[in-house]
Protein backbone atom coordinates (compact mmCIF):
# COMPACT_ATOMS: atom_id res chain seq x y z
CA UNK A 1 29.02 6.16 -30.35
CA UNK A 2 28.71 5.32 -33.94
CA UNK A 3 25.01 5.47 -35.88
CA UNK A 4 22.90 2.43 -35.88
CA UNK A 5 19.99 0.96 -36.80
CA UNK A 6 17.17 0.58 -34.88
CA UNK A 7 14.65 -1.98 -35.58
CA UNK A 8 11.12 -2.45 -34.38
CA UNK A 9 9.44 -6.25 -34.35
CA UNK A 10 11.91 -7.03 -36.50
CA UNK A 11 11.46 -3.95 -39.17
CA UNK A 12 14.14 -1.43 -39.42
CA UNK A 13 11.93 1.99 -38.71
CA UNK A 14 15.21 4.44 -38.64
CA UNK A 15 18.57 5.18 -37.21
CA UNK A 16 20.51 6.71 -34.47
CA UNK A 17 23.46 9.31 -35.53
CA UNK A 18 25.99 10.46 -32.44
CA UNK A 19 24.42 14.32 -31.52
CA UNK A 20 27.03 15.55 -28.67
CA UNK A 21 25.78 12.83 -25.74
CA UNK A 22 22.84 12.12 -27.17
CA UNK A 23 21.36 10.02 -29.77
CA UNK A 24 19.23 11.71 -32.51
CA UNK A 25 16.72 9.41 -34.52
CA UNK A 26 16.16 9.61 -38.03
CA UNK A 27 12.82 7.92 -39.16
CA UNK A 28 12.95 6.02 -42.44
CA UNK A 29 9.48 4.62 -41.97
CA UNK A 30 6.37 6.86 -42.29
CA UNK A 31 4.46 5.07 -38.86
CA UNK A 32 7.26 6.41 -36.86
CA UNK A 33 8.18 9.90 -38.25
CA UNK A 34 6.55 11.68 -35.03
CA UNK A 35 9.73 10.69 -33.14
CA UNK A 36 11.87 11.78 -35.90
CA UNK A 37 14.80 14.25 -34.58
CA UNK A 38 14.44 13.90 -30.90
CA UNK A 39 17.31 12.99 -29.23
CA UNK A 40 17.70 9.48 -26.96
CA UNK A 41 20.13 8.51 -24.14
CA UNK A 42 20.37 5.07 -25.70
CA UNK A 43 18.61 2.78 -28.48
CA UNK A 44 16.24 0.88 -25.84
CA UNK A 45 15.25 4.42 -24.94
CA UNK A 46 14.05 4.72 -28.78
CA UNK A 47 12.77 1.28 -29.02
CA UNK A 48 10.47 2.26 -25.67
CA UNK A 49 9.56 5.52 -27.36
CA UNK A 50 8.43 3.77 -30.35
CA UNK A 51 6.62 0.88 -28.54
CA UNK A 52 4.58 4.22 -27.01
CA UNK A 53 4.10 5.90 -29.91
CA UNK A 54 2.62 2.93 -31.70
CA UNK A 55 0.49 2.20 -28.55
CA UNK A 56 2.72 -1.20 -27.98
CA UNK A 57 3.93 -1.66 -24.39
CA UNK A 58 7.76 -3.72 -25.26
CA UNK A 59 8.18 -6.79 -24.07
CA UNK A 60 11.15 -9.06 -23.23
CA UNK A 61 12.09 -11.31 -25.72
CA UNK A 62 11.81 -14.91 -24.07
CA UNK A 63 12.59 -17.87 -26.42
């Protein structure tokens, strides 16, 4: 696992760093910072997280 970004509708709100087997987000974005240093299986996990915390179910992208 490496870090990466994780964007939100299209805005990059923070990243994931490697913690042991977990993820651990870092919030770079203020609307966000209540998930800041939990720790994530994955970065949909995150993205779902966020989509909660912002009161936004996510849904798939059809185009």
């Amino acid at each position: 696992m490496e870090k990466q970004t994780i964007e939100f509708e299209g805005v990059p709100v923070g990243i994931v760093v490697p913690d042991e087997d977990r993820l651990k987000f870092i919030a770079v974005k203020f609307h966000v910072i209540g998930l800041d240093g939990q720790h994530f299986r994955n970065p949909e996990e995150v993205k779902t997280a966020i989509g909660h915390l912002l009161g936004k179910e996510r849904r798939p992208h059809v185009a």
